[in-house]
C-alpha atoms as a PDB file:
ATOM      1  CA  UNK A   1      27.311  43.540  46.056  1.00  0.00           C
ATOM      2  CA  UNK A   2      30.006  46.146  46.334  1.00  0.00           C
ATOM      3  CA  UNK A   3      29.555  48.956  49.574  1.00  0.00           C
ATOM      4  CA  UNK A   4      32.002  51.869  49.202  1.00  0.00           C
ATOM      5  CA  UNK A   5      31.495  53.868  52.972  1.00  0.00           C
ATOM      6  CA  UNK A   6      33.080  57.157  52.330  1.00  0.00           C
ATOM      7  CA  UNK A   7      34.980  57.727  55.936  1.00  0.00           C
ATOM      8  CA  UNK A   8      35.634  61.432  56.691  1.00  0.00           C
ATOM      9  CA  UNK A   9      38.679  61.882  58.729  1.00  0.00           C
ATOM     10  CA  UNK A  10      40.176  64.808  60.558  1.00  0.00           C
ATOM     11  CA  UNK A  11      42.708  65.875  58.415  1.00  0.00           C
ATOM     12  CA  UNK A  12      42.568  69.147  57.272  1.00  0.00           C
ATOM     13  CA  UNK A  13      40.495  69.970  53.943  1.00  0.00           C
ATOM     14  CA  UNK A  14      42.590  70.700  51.471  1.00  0.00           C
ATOM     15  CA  UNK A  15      41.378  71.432  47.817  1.00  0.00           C
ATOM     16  CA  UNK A  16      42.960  68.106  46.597  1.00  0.00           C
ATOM     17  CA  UNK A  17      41.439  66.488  49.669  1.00  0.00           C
ATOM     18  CA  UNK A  18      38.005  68.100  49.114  1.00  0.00           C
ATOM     19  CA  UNK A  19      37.916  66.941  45.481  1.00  0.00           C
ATOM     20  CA  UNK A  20      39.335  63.319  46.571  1.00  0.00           C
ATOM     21  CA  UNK A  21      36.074  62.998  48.730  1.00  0.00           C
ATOM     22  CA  UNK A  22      34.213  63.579  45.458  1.00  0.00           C
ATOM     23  CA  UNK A  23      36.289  61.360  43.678  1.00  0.00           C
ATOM     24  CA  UNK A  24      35.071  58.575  46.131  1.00  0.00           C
ATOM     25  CA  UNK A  25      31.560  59.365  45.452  1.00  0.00           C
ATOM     26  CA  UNK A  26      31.855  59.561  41.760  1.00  0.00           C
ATOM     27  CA  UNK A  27      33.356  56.096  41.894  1.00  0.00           C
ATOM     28  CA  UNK A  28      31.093  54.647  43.885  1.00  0.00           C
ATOM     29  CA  UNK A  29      28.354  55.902  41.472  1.00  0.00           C
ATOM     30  CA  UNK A  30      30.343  53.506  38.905  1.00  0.00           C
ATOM     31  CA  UNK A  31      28.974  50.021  37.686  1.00  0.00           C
ATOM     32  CA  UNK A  32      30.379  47.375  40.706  1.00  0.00           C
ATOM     33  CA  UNK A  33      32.111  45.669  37.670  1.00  0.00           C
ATOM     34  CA  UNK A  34      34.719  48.336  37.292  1.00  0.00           C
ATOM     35  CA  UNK A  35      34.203  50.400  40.764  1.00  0.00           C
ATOM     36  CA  UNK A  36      35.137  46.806  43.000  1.00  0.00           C
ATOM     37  CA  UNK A  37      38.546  46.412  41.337  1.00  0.00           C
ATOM     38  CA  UNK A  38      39.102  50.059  40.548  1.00  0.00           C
ATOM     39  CA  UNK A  39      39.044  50.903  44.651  1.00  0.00           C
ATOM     40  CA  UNK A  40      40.978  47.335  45.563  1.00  0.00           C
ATOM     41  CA  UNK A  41      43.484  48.849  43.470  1.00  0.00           C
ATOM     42  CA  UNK A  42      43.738  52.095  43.749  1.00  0.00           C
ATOM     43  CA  UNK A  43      42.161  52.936  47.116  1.00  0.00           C
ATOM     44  CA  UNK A  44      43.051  50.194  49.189  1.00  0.00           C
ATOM     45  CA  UNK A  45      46.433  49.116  47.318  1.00  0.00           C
ATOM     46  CA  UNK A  46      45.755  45.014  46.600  1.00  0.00           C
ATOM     47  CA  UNK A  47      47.567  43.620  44.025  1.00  0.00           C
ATOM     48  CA  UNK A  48      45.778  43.354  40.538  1.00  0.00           C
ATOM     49  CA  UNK A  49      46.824  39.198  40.587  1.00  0.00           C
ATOM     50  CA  UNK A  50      44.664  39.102  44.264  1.00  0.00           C
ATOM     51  CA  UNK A  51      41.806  41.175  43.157  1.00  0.00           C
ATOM     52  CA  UNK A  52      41.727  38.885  40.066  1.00  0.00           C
ATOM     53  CA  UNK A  53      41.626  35.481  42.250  1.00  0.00           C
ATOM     54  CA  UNK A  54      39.015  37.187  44.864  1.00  0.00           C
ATOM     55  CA  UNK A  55      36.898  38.532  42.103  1.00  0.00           C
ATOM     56  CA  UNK A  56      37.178  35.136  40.215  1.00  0.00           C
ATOM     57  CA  UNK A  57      38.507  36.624  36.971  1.00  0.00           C
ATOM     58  CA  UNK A  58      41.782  36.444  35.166  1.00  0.00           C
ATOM     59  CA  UNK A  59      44.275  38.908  35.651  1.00  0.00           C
ATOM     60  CA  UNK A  60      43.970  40.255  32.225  1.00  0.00           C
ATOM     61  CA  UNK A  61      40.526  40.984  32.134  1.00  0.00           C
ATOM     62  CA  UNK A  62      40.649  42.690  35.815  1.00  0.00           C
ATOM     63  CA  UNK A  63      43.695  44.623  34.449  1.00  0.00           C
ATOM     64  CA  UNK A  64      40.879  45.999  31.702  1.00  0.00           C
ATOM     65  CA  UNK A  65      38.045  46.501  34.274  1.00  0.00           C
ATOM     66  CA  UNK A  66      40.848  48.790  36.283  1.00  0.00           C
ATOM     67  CA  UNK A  67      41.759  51.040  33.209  1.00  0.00           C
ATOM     68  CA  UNK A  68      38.189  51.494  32.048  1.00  0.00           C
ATOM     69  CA  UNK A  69      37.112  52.546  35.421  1.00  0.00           C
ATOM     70  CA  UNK A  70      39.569  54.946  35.765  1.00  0.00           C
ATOM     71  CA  UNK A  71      38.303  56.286  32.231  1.00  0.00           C
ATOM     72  CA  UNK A  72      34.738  55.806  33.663  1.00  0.00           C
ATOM     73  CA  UNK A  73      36.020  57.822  36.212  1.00  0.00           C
ATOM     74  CA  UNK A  74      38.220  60.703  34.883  1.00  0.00           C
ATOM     75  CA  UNK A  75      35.198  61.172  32.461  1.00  0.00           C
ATOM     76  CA  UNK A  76      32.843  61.678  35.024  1.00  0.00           C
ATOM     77  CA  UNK A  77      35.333  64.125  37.248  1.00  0.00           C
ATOM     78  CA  UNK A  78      35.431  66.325  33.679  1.00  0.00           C
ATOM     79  CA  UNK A  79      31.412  66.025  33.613  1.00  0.00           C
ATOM     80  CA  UNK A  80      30.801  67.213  37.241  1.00  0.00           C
ATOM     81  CA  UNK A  81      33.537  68.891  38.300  1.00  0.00           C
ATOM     82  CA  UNK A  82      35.258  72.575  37.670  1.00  0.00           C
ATOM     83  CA  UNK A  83      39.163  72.426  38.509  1.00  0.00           C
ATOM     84  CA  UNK A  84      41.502  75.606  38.728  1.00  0.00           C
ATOM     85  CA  UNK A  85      44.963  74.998  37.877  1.00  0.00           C
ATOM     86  CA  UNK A  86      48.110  77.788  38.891  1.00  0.00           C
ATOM     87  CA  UNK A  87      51.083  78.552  37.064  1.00  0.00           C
ATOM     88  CA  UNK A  88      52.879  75.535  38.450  1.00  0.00           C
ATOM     89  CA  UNK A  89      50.150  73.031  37.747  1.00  0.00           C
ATOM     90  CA  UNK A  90      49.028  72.874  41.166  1.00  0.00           C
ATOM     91  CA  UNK A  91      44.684  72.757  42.006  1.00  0.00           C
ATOM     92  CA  UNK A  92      43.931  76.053  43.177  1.00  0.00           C
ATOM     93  CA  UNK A  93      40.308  75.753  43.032  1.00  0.00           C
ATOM     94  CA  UNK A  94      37.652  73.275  42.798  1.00  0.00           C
ATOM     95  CA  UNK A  95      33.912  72.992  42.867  1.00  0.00           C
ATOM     96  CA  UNK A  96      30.991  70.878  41.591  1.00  0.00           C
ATOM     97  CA  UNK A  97      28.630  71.865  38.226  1.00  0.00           C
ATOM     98  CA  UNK A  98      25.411  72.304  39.499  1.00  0.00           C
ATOM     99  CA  UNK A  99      23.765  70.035  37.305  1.00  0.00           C
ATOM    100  CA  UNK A 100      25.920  66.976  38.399  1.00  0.00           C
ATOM    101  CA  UNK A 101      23.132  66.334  41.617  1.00  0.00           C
ATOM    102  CA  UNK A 102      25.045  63.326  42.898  1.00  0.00           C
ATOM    103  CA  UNK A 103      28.107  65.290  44.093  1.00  0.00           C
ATOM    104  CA  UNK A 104      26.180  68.498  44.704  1.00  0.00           C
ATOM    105  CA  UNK A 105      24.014  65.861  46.970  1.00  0.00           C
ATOM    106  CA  UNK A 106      27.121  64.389  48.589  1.00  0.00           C
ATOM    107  CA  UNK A 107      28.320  68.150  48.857  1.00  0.00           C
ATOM    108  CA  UNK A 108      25.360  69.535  51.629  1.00  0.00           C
ATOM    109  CA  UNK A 109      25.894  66.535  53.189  1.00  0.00           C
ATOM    110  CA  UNK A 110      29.313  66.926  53.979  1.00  0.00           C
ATOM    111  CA  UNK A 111      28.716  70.725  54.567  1.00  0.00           C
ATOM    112  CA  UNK A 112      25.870  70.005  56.999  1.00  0.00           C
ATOM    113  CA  UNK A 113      27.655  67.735  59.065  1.00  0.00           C
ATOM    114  CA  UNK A 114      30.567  70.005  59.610  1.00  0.00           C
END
């Protein structure tokens, strides 16, 4: 089955960086069939042709499994999450709907262990 350790590193917290730590958590809240390939992918940078011979599928069907997770996932970052935009497009602000209790979980944990 599919582990997704969320590593917290020094680097300084940023908006974008504090809503990337959610995105990690909101992805590993997604089915393993589309959260395995999404993060070989896009998190860890393997090559859709590898993840497709390591999760013994063809490439076109992992190439599916990646774009609906990122749908998966966009979808749930619009559910759970409130994003401020400035005049040049840039996140100003960011925070977590209260009724999204995975992130808002995931949230007190990270602000506890600062």
């Amino acid at each position: 089955s599919f582990t997704l350790d969320i590593v917290e590193t020094d680097s300084e917290k940023s908006i974008i960086g504090e809503a990337s730590d959610y995105i990690k958590v909101l992805l590993k809240l997604l089915p393993n069939d589309y959260a395995t390939p999404l993060y070989m992918s896009d998190i860890e940078g393997t090559d859709q042709k590898i993840i497709a011979e390591n999760l013994g599928l063809t490439l076109t069907n992992t190439k599916t499994r990646i774009q609906r997770a990122r749908l998966k996932l966009k979808d749930r970052f619009l559910e759970c999450c409130v994003v401020g935009f400035g005049e040049n497009g840039e996140m100003v602000s960011f925070d977590i709907k209260p009724q999204c209790t995975e992130l808002q979980a995931e949230k007190n944990k990270l602000k506890n262990s600062l």
